[in-house]
Protein backbone atom coordinates (compact mmCIF):
# COMPACT_ATOMS: atom_id res chain seq x y z
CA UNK A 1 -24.58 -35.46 -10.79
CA UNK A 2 -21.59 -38.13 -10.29
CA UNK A 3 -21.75 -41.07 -8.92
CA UNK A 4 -19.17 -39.95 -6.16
CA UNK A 5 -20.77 -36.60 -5.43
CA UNK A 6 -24.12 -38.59 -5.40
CA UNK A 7 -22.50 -41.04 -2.70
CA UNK A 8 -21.37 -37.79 -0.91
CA UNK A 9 -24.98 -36.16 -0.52
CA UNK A 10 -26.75 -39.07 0.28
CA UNK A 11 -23.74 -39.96 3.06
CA UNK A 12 -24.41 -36.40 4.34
CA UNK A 13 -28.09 -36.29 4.37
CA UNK A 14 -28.46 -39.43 6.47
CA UNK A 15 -25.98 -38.13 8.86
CA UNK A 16 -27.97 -34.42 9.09
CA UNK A 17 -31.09 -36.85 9.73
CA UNK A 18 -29.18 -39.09 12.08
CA UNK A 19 -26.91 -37.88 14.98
CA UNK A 20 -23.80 -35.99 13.20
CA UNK A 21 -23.35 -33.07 15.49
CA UNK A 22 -23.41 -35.77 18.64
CA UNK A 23 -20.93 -37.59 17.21
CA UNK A 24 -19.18 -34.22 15.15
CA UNK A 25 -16.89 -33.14 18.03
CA UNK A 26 -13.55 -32.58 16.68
CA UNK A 27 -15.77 -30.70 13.49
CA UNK A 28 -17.34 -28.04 15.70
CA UNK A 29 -13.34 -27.52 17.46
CA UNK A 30 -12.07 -27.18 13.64
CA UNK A 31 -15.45 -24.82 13.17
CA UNK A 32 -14.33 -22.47 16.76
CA UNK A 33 -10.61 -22.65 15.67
CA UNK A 34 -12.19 -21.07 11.95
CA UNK A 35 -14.75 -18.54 13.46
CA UNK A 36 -11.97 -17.21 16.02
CA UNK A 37 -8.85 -16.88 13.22
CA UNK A 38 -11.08 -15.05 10.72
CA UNK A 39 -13.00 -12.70 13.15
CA UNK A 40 -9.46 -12.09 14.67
CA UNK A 41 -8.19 -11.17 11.23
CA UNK A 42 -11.04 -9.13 9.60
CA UNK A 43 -11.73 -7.09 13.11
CA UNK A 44 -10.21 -3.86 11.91
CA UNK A 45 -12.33 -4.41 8.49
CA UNK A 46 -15.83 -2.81 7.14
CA UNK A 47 -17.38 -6.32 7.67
CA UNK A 48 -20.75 -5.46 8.91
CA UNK A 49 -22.51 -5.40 5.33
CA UNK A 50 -19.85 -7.56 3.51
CA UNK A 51 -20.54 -10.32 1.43
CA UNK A 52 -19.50 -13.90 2.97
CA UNK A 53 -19.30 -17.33 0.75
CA UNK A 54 -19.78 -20.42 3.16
CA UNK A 55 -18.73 -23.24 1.63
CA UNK A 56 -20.11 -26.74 3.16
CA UNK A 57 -21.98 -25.31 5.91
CA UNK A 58 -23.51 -28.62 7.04
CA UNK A 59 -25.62 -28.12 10.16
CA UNK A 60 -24.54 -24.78 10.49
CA UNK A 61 -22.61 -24.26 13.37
CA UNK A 62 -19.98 -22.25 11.72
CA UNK A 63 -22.70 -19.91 10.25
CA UNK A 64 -24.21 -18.96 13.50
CA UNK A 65 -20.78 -17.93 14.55
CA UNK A 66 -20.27 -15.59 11.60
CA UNK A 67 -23.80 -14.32 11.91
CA UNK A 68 -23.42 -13.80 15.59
CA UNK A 69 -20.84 -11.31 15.03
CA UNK A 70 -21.51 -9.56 11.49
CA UNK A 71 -25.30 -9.75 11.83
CA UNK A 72 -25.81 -7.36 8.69
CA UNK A 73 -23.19 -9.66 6.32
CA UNK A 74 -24.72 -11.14 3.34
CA UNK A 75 -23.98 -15.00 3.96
CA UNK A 76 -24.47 -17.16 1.13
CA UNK A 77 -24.12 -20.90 2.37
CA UNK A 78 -23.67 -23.63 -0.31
CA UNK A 79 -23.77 -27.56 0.87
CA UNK A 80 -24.31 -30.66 -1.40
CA UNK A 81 -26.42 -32.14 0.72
CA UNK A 82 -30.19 -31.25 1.29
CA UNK A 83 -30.74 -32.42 5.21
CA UNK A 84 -27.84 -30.45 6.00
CA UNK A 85 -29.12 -27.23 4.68
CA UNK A 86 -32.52 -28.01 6.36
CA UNK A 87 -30.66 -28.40 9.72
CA UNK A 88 -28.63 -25.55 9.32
CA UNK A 89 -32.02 -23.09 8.57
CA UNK A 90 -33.17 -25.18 11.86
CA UNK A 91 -30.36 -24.25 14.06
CA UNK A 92 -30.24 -20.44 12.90
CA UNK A 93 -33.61 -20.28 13.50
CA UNK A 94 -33.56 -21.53 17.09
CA UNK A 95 -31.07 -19.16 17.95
CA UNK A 96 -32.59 -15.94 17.35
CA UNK A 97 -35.94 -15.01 19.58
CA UNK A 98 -39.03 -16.45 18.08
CA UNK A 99 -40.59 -13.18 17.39
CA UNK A 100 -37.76 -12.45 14.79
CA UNK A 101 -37.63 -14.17 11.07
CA UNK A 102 -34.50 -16.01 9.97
CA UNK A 103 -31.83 -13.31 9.01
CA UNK A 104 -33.29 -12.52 5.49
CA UNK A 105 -29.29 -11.79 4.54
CA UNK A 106 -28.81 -15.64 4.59
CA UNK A 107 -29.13 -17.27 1.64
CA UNK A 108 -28.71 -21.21 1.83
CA UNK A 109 -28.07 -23.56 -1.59
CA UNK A 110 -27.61 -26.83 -2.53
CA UNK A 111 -25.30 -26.91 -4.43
CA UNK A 112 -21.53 -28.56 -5.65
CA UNK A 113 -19.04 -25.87 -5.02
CA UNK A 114 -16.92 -26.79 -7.60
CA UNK A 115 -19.52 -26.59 -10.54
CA UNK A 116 -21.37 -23.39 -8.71
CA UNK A 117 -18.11 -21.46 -8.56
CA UNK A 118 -17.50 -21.75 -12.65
CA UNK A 119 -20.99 -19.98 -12.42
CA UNK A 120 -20.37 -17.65 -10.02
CA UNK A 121 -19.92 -13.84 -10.59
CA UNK A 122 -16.13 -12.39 -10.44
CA UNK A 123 -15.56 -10.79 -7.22
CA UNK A 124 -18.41 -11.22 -5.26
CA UNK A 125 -17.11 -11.82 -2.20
CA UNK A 126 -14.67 -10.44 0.81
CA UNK A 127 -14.34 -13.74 2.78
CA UNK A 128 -14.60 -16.99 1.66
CA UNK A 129 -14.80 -19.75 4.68
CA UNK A 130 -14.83 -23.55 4.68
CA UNK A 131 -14.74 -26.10 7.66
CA UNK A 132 -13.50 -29.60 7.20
CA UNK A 133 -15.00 -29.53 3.41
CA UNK A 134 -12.31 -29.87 1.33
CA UNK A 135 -11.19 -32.88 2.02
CA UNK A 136 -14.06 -33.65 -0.20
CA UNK A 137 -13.07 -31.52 -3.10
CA UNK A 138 -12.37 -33.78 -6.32
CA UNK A 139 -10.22 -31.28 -8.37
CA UNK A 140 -8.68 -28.95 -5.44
CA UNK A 141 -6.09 -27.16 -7.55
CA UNK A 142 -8.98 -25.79 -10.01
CA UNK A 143 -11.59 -24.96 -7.15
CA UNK A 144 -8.76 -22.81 -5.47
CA UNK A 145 -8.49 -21.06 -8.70
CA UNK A 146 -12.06 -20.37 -9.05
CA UNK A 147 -12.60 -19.25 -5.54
CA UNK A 148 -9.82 -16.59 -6.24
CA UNK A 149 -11.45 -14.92 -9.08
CA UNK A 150 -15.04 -14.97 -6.38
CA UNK A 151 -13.11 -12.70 -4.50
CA UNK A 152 -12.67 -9.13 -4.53
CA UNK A 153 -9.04 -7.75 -4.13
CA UNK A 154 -7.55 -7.87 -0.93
CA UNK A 155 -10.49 -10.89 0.01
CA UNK A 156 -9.40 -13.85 2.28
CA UNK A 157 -10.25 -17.41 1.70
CA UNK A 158 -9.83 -19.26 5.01
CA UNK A 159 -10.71 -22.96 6.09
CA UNK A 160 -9.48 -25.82 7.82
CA UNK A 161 -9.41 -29.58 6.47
CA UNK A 162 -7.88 -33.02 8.11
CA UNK A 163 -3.96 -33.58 7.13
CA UNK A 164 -2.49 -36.76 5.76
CA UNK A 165 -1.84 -37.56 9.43
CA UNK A 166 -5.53 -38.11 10.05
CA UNK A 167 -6.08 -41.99 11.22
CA UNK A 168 -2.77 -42.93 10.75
CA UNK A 169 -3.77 -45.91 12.99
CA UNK A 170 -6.46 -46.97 10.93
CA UNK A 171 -4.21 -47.01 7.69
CA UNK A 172 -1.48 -48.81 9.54
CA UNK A 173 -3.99 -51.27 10.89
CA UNK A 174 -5.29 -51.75 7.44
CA UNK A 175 -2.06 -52.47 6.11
CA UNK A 176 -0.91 -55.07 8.32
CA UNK A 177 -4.37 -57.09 7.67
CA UNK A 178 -3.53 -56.95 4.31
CA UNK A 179 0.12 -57.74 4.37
CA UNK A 180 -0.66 -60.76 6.90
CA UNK A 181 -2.64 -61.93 3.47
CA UNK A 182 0.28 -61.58 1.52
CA UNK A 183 -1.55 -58.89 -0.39
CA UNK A 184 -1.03 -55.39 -1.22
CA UNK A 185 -2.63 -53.28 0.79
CA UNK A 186 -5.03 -51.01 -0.20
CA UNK A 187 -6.36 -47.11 1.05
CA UNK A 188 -9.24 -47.03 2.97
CA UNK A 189 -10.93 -43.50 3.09
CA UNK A 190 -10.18 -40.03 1.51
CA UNK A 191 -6.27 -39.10 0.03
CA UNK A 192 -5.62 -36.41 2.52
CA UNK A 193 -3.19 -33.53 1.48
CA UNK A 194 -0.46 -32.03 3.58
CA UNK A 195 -0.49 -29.01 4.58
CA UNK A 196 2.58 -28.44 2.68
CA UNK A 197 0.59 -29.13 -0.43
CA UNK A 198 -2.39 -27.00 0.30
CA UNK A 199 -0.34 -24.15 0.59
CA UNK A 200 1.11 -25.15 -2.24
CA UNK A 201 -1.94 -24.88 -4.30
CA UNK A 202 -2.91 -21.67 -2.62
CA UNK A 203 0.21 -20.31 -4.26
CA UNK A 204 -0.24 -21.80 -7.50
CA UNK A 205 -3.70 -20.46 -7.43
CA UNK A 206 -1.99 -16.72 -7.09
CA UNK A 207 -3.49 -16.13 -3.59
CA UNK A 208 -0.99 -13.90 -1.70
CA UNK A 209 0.72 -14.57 1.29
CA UNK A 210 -0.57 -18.15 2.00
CA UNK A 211 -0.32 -19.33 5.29
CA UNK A 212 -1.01 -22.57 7.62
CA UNK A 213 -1.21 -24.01 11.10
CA UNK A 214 -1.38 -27.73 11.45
CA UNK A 215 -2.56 -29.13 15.07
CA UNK A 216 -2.80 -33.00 16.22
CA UNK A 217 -5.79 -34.03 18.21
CA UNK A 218 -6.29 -37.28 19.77
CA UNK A 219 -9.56 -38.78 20.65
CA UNK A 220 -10.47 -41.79 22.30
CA UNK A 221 -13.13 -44.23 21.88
CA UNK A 222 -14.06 -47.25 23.42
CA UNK A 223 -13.97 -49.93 20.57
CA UNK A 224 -12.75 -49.61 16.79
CA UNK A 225 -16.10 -50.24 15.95
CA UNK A 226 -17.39 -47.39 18.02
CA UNK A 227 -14.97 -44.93 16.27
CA UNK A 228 -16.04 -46.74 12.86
CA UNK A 229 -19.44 -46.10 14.00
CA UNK A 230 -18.35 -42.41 14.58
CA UNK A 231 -16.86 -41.67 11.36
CA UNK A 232 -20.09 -43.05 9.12
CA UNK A 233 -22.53 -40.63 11.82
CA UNK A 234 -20.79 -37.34 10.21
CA UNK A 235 -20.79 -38.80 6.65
CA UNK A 236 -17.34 -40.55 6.29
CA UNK A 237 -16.70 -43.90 5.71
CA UNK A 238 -13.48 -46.33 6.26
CA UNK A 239 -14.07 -48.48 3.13
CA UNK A 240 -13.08 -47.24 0.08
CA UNK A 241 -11.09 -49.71 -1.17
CA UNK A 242 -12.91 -53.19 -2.14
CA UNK A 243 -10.96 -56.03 -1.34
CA UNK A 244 -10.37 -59.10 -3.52
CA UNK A 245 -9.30 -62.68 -4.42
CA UNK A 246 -8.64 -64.75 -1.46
CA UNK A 247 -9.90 -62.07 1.43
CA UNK A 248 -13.04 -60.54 1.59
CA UNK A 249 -13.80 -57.41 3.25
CA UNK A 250 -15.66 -59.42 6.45
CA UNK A 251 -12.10 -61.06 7.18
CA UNK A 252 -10.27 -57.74 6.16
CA UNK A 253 -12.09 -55.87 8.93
CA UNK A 254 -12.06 -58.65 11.60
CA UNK A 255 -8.10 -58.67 10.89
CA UNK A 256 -8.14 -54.80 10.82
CA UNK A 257 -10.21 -54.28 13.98
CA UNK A 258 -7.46 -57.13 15.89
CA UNK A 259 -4.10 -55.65 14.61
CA UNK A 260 -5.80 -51.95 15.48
CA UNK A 261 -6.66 -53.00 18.97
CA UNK A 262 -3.28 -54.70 19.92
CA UNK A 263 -1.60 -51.36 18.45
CA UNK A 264 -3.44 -48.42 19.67
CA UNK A 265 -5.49 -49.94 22.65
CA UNK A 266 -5.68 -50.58 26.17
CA UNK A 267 -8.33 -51.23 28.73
CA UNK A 268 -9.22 -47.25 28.13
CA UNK A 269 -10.37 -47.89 24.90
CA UNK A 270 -8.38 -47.24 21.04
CA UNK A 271 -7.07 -43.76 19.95
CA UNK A 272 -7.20 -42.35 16.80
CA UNK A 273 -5.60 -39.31 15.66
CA UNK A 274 -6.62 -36.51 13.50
CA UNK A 275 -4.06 -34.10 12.07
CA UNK A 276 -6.38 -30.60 11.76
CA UNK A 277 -5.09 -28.35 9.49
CA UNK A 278 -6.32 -24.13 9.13
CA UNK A 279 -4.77 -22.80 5.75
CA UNK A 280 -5.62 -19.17 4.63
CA UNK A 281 -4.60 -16.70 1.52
CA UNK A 282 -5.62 -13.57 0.12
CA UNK A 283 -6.67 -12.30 -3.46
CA UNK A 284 -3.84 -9.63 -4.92
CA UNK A 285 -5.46 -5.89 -4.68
């Protein structure tokens, strides 16, 4: 495993062990907004016995939702991070009557997507789904193409991610502390794609018909370092970057968390914006 996708699953296990759905609000909107657009779109289908790829399921709140309506499916749900998987099983299990086992047609892995799906058999799947995963994804472009060939023809792949809109006021923030350094500033926190660039790949990949809806959502919070706190509870994290020569990251925040405040904050509290993004496509028949 990779240092980076080793960061990832311990980042992700603490949070399933800590309080990420308390704090994973604008996740389980993403997770309705997914469950809705692809029951919508497969209602006139054969679903009932069809063979579903979940791909980061964390706690499993978007895997209830499937199961609640295609109860018979074969869901296979893959996350890199153990805890997660345990509180998924957890949450499926407290939502069906205690007399009844856990759906048997469930089948939960840890596991990296993008190494399991070079494994993976050629069109196993109808529907591929995905909430506010790939973000995460370190070679995008080859996943999509891998995820195509898991599907059989005519298949959907559907999922949501955050656009390159996502705390805007955070990276502007940043940028001033740095530039009232006289330094160049510096990312802090995932390269987000457009949504222009995801559907992009889609089409590169050779899914048909690629599609996407892009939605801003603004949430409040009362103090930056509330919504820093936030962010680390569902497994994210603001600092990326690692500051150097004559500022340290202690005086980078401190700067950060002023220029922030002044910005995008009144007596309220601080918003921060998140650009949501649902992108779908479908394997050629």
């Amino acid at each position: 495993m990779s240092d980076r996708l080793d960061t990832i699953r311990r980042r992700f296990s603490r949070s399933a062990a800590g309080d990420y759905d308390a704090h994973a609000h604008v996740q389980r909107t993403m997770a309705e907004s997914l469950a809705e657009f692809v029951i919508g779109r497969n209602a006139s289908n054969h679903m009932e016995n069809a063979k579903i790829l979940e791909i980061g399921c964390g706690t499993g709140a978007l895997t209830l939702m499937l199961r609640n309506v295609w109860p018979n499916a074969e869901i296979t749900a893959l996350d890199v991070a153990p805890a997660m998987l345990e509180a998924a099983k957890r949450r499926l299990r407290a939502a069906v009557p205690t007399q009844k086992r856990l759906n048997p047609d469930i089948q939960f892995l840890v596991a990296d997507v993008e190494a399991w799906t070079r494994q993976a058999a050629c069109g196993s799947f109808e529907l591929i789904v995905s909430n506010a995963c790939f973000q995460w994804l370190a070679h995008p472009r080859e996943t999509l193409c891998e995820l195509k060939r898991l599907l059989r023809p005519g298949g959907m792949l559907a999922f949501t991610t955050f656009g390159a809109e996502t705390f805007r006021e955070l990276h502007t923030a940043f940028e001033l502390a740095y530039r009232a350094q006289g330094l160049k500033p510096q990312r802090h926190g995932l390269p987000l794609h457009t949504a222009k660039e995801w559907n992009a790949m889609l089409a590169a990949a050779g899914f048909m018909n690629p599609r996407r809806r892009q939605n801003v959502r603004i949430e409040r919070y009362p103090t930056v370092r509330d919504f820093l706190h936030a962010i680390k509870a569902i497994g994210a994290s603001a600092s990326v970057a690692s500051p150097s020569g004559r500022i340290g990251l202690r005086r980078l925040f401190h700067d950060m968390f002023q220029h922030y405040e002044t910005r995008y904050g009144d007596s309220n509290g601080i918003l921060a914006t998140y650009e949501l993004l649902l992108l779908h496509g479908f394997a050629p028949k």
